[in-house]
Protein backbone atom coordinates (compact mmCIF):
# COMPACT_ATOMS: atom_id res chain seq x y z
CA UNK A 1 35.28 -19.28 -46.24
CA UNK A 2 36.87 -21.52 -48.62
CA UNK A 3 39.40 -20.16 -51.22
CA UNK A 4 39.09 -20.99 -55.19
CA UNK A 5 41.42 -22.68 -56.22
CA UNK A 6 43.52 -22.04 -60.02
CA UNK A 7 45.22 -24.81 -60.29
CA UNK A 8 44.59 -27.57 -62.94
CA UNK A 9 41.93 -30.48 -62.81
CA UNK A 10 42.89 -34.05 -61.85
CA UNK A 11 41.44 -37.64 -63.47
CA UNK A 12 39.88 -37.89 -60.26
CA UNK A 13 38.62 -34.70 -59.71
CA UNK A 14 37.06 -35.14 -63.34
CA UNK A 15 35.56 -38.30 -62.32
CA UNK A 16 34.06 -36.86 -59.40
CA UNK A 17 32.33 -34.71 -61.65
CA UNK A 18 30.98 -36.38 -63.75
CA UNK A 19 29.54 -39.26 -61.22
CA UNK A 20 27.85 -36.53 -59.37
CA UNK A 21 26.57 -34.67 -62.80
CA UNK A 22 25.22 -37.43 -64.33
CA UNK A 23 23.20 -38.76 -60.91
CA UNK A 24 21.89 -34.99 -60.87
CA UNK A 25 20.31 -35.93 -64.72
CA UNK A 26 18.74 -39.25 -63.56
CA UNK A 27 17.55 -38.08 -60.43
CA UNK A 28 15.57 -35.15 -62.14
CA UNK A 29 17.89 -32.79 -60.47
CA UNK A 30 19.57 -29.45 -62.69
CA UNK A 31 23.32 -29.40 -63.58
CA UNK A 32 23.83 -26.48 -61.69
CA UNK A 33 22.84 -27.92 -58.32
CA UNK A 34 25.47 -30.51 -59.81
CA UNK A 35 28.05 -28.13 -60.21
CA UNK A 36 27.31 -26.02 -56.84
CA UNK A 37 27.84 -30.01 -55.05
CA UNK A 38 31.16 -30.64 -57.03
CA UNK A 39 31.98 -27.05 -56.35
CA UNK A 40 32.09 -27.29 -52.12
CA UNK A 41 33.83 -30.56 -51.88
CA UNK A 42 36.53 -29.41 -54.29
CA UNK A 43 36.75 -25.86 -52.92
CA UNK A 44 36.06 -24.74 -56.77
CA UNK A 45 33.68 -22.18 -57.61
CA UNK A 46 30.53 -23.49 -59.59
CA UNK A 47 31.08 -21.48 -62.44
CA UNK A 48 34.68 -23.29 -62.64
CA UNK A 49 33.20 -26.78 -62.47
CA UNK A 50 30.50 -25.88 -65.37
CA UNK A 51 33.53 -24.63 -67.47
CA UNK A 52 35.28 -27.74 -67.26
CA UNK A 53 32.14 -29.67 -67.29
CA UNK A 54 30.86 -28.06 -70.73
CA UNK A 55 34.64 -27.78 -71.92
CA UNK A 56 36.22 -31.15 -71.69
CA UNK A 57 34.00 -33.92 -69.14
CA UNK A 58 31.06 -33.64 -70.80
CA UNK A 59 32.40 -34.56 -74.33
CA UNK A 60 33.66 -38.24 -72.91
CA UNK A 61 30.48 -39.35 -70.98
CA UNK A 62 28.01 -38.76 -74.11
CA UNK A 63 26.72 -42.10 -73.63
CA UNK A 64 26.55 -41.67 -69.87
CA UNK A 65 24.35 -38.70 -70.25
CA UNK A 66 21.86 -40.32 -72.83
CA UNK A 67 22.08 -43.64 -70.23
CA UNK A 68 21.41 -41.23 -67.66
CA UNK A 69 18.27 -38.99 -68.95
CA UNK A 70 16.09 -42.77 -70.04
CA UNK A 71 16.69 -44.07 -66.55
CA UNK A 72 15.76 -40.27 -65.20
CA UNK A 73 12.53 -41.22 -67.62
CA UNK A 74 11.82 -44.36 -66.51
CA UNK A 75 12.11 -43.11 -62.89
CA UNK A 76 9.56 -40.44 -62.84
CA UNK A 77 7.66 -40.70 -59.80
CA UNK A 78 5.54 -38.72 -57.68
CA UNK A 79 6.67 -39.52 -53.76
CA UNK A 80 4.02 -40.37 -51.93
CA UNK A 81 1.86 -37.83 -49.52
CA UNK A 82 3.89 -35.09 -51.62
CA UNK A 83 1.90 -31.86 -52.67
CA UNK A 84 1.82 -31.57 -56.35
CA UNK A 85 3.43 -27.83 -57.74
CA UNK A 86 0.37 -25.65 -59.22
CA UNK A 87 1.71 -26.21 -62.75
CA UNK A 88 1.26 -30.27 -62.00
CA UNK A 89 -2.08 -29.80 -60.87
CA UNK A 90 -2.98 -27.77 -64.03
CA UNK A 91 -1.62 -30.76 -65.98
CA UNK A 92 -3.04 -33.62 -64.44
CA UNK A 93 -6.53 -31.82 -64.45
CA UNK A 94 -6.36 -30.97 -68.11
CA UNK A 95 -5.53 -35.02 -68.48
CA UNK A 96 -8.43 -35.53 -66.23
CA UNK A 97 -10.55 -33.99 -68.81
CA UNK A 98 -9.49 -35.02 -72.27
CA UNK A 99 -9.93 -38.74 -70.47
CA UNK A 100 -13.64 -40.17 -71.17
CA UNK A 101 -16.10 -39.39 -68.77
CA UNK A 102 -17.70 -42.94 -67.57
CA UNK A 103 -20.96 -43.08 -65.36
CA UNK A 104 -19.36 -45.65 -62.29
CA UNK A 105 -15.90 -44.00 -60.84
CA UNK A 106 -14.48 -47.25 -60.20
CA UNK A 107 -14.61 -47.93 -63.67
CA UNK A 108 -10.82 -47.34 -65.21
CA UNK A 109 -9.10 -49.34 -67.76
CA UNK A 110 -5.89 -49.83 -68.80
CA UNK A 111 -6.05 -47.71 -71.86
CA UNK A 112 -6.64 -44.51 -69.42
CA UNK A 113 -3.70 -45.37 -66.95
CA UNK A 114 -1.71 -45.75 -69.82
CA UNK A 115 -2.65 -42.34 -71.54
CA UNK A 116 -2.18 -40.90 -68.35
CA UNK A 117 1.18 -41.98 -67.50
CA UNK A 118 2.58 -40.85 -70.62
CA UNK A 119 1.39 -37.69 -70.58
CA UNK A 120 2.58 -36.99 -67.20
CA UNK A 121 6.09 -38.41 -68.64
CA UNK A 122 5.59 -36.21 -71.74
CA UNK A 123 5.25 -32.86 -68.64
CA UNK A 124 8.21 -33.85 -66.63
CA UNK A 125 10.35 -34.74 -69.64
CA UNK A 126 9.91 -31.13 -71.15
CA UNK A 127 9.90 -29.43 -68.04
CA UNK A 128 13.20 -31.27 -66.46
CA UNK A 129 14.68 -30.36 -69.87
CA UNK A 130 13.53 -26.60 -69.92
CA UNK A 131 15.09 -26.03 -66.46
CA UNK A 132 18.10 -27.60 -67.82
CA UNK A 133 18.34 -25.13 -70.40
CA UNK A 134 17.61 -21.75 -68.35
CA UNK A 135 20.11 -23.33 -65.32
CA UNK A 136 22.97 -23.98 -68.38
CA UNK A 137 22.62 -20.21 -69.81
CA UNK A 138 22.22 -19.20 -65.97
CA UNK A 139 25.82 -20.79 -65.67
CA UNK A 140 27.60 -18.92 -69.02
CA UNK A 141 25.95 -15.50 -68.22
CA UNK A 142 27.97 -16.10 -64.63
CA UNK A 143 31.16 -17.01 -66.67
CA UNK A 144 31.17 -14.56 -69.00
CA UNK A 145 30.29 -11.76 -66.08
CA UNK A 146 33.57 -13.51 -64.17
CA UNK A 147 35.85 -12.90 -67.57
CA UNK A 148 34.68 -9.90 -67.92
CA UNK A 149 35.46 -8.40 -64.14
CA UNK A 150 38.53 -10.19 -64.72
CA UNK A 151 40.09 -8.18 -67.86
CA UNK A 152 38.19 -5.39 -66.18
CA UNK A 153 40.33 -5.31 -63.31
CA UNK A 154 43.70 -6.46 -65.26
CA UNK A 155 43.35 -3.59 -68.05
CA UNK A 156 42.88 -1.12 -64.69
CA UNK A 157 46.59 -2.62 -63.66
CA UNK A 158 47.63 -1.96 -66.74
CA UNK A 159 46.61 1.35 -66.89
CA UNK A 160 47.53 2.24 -63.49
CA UNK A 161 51.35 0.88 -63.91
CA UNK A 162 51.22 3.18 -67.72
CA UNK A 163 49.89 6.53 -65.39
CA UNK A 164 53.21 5.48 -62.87
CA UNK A 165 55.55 4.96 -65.67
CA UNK A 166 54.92 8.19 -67.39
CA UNK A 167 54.76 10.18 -64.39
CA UNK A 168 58.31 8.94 -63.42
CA UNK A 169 59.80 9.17 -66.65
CA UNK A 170 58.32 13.33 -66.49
CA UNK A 171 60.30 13.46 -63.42
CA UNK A 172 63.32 12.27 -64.84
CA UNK A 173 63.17 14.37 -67.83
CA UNK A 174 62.25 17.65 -65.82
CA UNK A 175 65.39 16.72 -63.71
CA UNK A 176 67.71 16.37 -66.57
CA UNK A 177 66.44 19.48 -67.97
CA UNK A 178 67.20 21.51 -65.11
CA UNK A 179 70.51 19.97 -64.49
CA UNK A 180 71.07 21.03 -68.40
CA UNK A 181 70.36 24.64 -67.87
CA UNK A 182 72.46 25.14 -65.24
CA UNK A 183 75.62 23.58 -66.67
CA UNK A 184 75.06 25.65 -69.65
CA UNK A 185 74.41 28.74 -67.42
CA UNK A 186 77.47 28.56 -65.98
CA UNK A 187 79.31 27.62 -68.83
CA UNK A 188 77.84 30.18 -71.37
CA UNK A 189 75.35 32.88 -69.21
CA UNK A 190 74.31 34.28 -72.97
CA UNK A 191 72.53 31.05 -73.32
CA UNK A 192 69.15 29.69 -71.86
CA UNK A 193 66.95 26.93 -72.58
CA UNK A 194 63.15 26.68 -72.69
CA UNK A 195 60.66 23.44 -73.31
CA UNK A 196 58.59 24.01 -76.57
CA UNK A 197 54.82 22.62 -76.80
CA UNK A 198 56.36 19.08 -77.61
CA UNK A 199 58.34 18.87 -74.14
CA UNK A 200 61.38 19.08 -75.91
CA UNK A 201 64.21 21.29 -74.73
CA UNK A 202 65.37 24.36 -77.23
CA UNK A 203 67.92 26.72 -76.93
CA UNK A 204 67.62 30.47 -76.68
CA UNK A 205 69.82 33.19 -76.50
CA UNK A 206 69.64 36.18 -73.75
């Protein structure tokens, strides 16, 4: 198991991630599978490489990403002998409809195959960019959750090393008190000494 590492990002390591981001957006592909690639060969955590992405990489490759999401539109392509998802099939069958019934089936024009290809561009755009969305808030929910369980676990420390410190320092003070009533026992026996409420030590006479 690989460990995550702390220390700070490199040009190269930036580089890295943004080549691999922004082939992610023109191959149709989410930012978090991005950031999950970038993630194993840097031995980062993915949360950690959408931080920096978000924080600092993305802001100097705004034209890359634009670049990148026209050629992602220009490449939209069902693969051949691939099964269509159900919400596709919806789609193209509710295109198949609003097109113009004719009597021959081999009759199609160039008007239809142009309708239909930009509706099907219209689909993928919005649904490409509606998983982008969900996989980006995806990512901050997961870095907020990591923040949290880390000042979780640092204000435990804390609290633990306060518990420690005042238990020692009652120790010390519960030994100097009983060192205190015995010199004064033996110098005046008349005299005693008690702790009030406060944990302060008060004299009293026999």
């Amino acid at each position: 198991m690989s460990i995550a590492r702390q220390d700070a990002w490199t040009n190269d390591e930036d580089l890295l991630l943004a080549e691999v981001v922004l082939r992610h957006i023109r191959e149709g592909s989410t930012q978090l599978k991005a950031f999950e690639e970038v993630g194993k060969q840097l031995s980062r955590t993915s949360a950690a490489c959408g931080f920096r992405w978000n924080s600092f990489v993305r802001k100097q490759y705004k034209s890359g990403i634009e670049l990148a999401k026209k050629q992602r539109k220009e490449q939209v392509v069902l693969e051949p002998g691939a099964e269509p998802s159900p919400v596709l099939a919806v789609e193209h069958h509710k295109i198949e409809q609003e097109a113009p019934q004719e009597e021959e089936q081999d009759s199609i024009t160039l008007q239809k195959v142009i309708l239909y290809l930009t509706k099907m561009d219209e689909f993928f755009q919005d649904d490409n960019e509606e998983k982008e969305r969900i996989s980006e808030h995806s990512l901050f929910l997961e870095q907020d959750n990591c923040r949290l369980q880390e000042e979780n676990t640092l204000l435990r420390e804390n609290l633990k090393a306060v518990e420690e410190d005042y238990r020692a320092l009652m120790q010390i003070m519960e030994r100097a008190r009983r060192l205190s009533v015995q010199e004064d026992e033996k110098t005046n026996p008349k005299v005693s000494f008690q702790m009030d409420k406060n944990g302060n030590l008060e004299r009293v006479n026999k």
